[in-house]
Protein backbone atom coordinates (compact mmCIF):
# COMPACT_ATOMS: atom_id res chain seq x y z
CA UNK A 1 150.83 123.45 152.64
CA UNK A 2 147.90 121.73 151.64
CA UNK A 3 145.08 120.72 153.98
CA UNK A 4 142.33 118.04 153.09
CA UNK A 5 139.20 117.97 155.47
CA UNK A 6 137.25 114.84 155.24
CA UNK A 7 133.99 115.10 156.32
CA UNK A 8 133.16 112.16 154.09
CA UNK A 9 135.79 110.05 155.55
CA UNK A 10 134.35 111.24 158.83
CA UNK A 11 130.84 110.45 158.36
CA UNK A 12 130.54 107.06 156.43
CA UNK A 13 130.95 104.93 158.93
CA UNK A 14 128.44 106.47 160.91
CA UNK A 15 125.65 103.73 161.89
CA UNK A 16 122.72 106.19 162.33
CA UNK A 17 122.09 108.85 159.18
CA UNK A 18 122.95 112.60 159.27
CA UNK A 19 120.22 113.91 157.85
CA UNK A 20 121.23 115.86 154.49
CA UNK A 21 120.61 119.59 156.35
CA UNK A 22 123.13 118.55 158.73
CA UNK A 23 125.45 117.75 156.53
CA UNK A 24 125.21 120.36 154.28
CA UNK A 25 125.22 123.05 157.20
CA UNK A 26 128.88 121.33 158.77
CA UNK A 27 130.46 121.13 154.95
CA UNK A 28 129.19 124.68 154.26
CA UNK A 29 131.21 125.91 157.40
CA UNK A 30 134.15 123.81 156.29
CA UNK A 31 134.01 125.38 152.74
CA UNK A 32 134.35 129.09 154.98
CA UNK A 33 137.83 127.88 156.84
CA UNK A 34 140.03 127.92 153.77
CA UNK A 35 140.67 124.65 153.54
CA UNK A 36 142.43 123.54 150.07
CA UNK A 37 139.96 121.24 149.49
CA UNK A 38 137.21 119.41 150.96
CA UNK A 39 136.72 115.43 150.95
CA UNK A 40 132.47 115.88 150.88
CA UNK A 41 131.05 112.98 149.60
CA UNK A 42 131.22 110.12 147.61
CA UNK A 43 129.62 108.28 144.69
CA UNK A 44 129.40 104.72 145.68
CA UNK A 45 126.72 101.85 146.15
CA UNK A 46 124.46 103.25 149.01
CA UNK A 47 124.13 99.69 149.69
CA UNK A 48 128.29 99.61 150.52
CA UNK A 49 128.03 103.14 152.01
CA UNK A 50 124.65 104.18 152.89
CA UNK A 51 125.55 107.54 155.02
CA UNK A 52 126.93 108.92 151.49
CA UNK A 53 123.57 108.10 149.68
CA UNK A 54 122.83 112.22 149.27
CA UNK A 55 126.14 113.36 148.49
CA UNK A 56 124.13 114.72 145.12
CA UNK A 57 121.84 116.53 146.83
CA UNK A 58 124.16 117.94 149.75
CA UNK A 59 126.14 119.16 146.71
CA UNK A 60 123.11 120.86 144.90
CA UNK A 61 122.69 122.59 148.34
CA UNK A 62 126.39 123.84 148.84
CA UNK A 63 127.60 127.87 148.83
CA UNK A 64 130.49 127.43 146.75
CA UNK A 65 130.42 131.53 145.80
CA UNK A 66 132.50 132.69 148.32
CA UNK A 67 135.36 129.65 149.05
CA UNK A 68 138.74 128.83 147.41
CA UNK A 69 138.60 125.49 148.51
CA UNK A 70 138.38 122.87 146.09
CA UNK A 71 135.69 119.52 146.10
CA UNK A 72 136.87 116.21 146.12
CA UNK A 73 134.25 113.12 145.16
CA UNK A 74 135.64 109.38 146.41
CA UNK A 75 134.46 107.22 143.46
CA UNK A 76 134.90 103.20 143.72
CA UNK A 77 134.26 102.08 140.11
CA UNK A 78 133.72 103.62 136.62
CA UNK A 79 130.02 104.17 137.05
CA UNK A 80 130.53 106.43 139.85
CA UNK A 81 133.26 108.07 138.22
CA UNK A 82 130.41 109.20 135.28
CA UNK A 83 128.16 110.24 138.38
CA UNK A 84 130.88 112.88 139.42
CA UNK A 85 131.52 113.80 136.34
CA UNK A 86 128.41 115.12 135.73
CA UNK A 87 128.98 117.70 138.47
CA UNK A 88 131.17 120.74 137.05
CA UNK A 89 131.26 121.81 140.91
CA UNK A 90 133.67 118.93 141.70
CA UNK A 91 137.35 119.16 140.74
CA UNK A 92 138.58 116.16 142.40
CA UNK A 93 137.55 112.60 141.70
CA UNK A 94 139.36 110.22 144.84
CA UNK A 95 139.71 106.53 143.82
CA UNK A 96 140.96 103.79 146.58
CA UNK A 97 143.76 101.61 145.23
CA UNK A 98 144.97 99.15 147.43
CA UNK A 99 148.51 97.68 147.97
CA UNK A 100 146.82 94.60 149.28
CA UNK A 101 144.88 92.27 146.89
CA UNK A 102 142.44 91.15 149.68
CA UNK A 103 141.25 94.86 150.68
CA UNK A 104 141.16 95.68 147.37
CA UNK A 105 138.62 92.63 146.86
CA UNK A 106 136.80 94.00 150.97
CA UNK A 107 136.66 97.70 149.50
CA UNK A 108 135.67 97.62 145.67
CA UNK A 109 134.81 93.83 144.64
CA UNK A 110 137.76 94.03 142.36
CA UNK A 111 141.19 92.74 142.06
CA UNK A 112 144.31 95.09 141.51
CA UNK A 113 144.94 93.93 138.06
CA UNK A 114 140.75 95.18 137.52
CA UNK A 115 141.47 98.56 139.80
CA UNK A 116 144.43 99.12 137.44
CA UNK A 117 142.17 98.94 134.49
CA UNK A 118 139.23 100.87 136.18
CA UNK A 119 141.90 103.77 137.14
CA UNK A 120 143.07 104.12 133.47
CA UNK A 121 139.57 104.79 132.66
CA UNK A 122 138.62 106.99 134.88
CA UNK A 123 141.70 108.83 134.34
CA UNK A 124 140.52 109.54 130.60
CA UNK A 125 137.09 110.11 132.17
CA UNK A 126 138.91 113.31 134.36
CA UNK A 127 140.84 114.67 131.41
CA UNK A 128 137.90 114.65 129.16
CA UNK A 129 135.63 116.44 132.45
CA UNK A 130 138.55 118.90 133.23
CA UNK A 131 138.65 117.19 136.76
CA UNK A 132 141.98 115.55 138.54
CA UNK A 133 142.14 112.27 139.80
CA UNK A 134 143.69 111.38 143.21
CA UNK A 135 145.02 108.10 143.60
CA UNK A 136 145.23 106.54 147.33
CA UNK A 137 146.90 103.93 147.58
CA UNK A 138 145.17 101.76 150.40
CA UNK A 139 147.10 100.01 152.55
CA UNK A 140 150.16 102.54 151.79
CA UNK A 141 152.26 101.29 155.18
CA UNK A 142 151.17 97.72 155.20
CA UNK A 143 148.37 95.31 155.79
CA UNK A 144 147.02 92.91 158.53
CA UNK A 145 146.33 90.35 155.91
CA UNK A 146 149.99 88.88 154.75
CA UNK A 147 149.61 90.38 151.34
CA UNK A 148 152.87 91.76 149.96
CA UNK A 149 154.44 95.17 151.21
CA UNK A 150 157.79 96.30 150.69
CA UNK A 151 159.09 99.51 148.77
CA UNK A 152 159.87 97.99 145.24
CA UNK A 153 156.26 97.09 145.78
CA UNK A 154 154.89 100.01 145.98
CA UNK A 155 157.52 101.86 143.75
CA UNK A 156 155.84 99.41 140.85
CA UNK A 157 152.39 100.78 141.78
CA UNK A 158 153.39 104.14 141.37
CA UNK A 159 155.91 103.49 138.25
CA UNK A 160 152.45 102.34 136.55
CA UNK A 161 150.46 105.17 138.18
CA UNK A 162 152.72 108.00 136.44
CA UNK A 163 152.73 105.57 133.37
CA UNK A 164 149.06 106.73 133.37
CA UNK A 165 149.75 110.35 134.19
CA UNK A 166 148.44 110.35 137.51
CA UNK A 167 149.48 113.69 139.51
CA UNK A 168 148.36 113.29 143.06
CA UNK A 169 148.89 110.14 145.12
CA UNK A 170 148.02 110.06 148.33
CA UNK A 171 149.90 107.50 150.86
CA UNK A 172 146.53 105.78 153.41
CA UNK A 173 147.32 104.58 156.09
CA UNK A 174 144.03 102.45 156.54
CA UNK A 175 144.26 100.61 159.42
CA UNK A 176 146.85 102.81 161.54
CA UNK A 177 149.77 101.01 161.20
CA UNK A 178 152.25 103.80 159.97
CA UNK A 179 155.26 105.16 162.23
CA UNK A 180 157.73 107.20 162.04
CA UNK A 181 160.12 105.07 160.82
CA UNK A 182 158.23 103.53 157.75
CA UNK A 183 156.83 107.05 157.14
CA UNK A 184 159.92 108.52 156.99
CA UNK A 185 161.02 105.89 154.75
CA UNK A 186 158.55 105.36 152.56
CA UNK A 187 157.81 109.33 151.82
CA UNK A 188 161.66 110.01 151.16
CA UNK A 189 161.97 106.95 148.79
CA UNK A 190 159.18 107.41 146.22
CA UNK A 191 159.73 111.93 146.26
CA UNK A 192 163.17 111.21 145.61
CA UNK A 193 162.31 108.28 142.91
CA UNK A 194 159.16 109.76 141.78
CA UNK A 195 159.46 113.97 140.59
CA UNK A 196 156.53 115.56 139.40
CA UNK A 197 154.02 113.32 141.33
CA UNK A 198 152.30 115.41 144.08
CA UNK A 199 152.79 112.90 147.42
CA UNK A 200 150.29 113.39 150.48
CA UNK A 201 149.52 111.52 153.51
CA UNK A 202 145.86 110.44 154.53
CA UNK A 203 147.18 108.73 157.89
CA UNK A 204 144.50 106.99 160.51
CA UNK A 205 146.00 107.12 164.03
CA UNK A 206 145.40 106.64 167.73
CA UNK A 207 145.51 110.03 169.99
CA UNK A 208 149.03 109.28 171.18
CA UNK A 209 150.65 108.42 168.41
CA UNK A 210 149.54 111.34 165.81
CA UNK A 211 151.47 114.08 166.71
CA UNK A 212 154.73 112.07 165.97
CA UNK A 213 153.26 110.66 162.99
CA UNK A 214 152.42 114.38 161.36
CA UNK A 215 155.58 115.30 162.73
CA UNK A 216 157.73 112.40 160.60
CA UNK A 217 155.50 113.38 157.03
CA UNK A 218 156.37 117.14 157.53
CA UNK A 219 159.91 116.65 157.66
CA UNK A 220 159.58 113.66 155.08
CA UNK A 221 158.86 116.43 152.82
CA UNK A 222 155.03 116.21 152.91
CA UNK A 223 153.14 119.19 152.29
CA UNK A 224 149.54 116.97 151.32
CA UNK A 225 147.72 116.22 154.49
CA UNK A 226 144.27 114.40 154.67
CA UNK A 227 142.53 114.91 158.49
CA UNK A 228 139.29 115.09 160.03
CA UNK A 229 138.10 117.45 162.81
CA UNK A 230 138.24 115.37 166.05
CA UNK A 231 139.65 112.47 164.50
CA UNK A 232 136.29 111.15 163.58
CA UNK A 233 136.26 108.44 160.91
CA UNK A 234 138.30 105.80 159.80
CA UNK A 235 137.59 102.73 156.83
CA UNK A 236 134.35 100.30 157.50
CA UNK A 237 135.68 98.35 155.32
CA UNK A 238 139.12 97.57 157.04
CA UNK A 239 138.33 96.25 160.35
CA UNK A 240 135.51 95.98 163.12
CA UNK A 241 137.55 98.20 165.50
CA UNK A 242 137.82 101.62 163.31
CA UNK A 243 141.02 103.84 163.79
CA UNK A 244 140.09 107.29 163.60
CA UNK A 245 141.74 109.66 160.94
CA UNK A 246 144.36 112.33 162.15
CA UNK A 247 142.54 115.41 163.85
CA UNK A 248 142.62 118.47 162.05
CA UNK A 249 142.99 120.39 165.48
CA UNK A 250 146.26 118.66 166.21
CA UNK A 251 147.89 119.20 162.68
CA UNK A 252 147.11 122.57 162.89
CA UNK A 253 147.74 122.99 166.34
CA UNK A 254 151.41 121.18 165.38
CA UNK A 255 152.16 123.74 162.23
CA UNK A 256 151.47 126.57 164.52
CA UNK A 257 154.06 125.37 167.32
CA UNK A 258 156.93 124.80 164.58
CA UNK A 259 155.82 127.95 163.09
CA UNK A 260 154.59 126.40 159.78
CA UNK A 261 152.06 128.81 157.49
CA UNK A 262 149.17 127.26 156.99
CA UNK A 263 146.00 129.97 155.30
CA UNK A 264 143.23 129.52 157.33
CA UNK A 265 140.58 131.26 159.32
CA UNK A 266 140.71 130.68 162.95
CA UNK A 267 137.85 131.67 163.88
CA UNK A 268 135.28 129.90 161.17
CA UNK A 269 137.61 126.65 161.96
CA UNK A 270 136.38 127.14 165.40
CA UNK A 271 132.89 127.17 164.76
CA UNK A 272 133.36 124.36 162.94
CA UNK A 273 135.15 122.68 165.66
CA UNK A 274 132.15 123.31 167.69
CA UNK A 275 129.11 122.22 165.32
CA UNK A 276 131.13 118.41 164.82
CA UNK A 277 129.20 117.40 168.06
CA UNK A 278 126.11 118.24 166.60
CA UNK A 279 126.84 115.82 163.58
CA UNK A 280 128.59 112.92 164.90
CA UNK A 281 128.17 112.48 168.61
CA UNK A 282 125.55 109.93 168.95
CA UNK A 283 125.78 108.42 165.88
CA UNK A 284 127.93 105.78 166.42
């Protein structure tokens, strides 16, 4: 079982700035709980994402002697993709890839065909840097926009993605608009069409619809989640009205119920539970 916090999904929509000793203070508690890896920061336009405008420096400030948790860098373009590069601390680069030609034009300025081409290079980029590249694909259980969504749709995506070697790929669920049933669905079709492509979920919900939601990927076969202590967070660039990524309290609080291991410490996670006030509340 794999768990992703996302601090940096978390905090970038955030209209007043964390200062950088805030930051760096919440992700070094995160980087005690045992996490598998940490979604910190991200390389991007400060002008698109201005909270994320230190991730270098909250990076030079991390403790990364004692963790086994990994780093993973969003990058939106080729250019960023050097930036993180240039970091041997990061092992993950993250790049958005949307199902749906109009977010892909909202979140990167590109078109899909463009993405495509962007991805390839900053696949070679990661093999040449000894760093992975995770592949989301945006939009992963449909869009508000009437762009095309359907299975063989997405099975061509990801036919092209391992074309290019690409290990992880992560199913978003930008805008909240997953259920059981098209979870279900869609996780079971590509694992079963797809082998030797690591599949996780990075699924924005409401409060009462997450537990059933986590509940569907687990038994989909998912063992990849993405979530965010207290459900803060969610895509600026989807819609006015964010939806708030999948608490990290309530996934673990659901694997503990059905008995599912997940290595972690219980009592750092606390402590981290209880600092996310001092970084978020207010900020809005």
């Amino acid at each position: 079982m794999k768990i992703i916090e996302c601090p940096r999904d978390a905090m970038q929509g955030l209209h007043e700035f964390v200062p950088t000793d805030i930051k760096v203070k919440y992700i070094n508690e995160l980087l005690k709980v045992g996490f598998d890896t940490i979604d910190f920061g991200s390389f991007v336009s400060p002008k698109a994402i201005p909270q994320l405008k230190d991730t270098a420096e909250v990076l030079a400030n991390l403790d990364l002697d004692d963790t086994h948790s990994k780093l993973l860098a969003i990058i939106a373009n080729v250019r960023g993709a050097h930036d993180a590069c240039n970091h041997a601390e990061i092992n993950y680069l993250g790049f958005p890839l949307s199902l749906s030609e109009t977010f892909q034009q909202r979140n990167t300025n590109k078109s899909i065909t463009e993405a495509f081409e962007q991805v390839n290079i900053i696949q070679d980029l990661c093999h040449d840097h000894n760093k992975t590249l995770v592949t989301y694909l945006s939009m992963g259980f449909g869009n508000p926009y009437g762009d095309p969504y359907e299975m063989p749709y997405v099975a061509d995506f990801i036919s092209k993605l391992k074309a290019m070697d690409i290990q992880i790929i992560s199913l978003a669920d930008t805008i909240g608009v997953s259920n059981p049933e098209n979870i279900t669905n869609l996780f079971k079709g590509i694992t079963e069409e797809f082998g030797g492509i690591e599949f996780g979920v990075h699924l924005h919900s409401d409060l009462d619809s997450a537990i059933e939601k986590i509940d569907a990927a687990y038994k989909a076969g998912c063992r990849r989640f993405d979530g965010a202590i207290n459900g803060f967070g969610g895509c600026p660039m989807a819609e006015d009205k964010l939806v708030g990524n999948i608490a990290t309290e309530t996934m673990l609080a659901y694997f503990e119920q059905h008995s599912i291991d997940v290595n972690y410490d219980h009592k750092v996670f606390q402590h981290a539970l209880n600092m996310a006030p001092e970084v978020f509340l207010g900020r809005h």
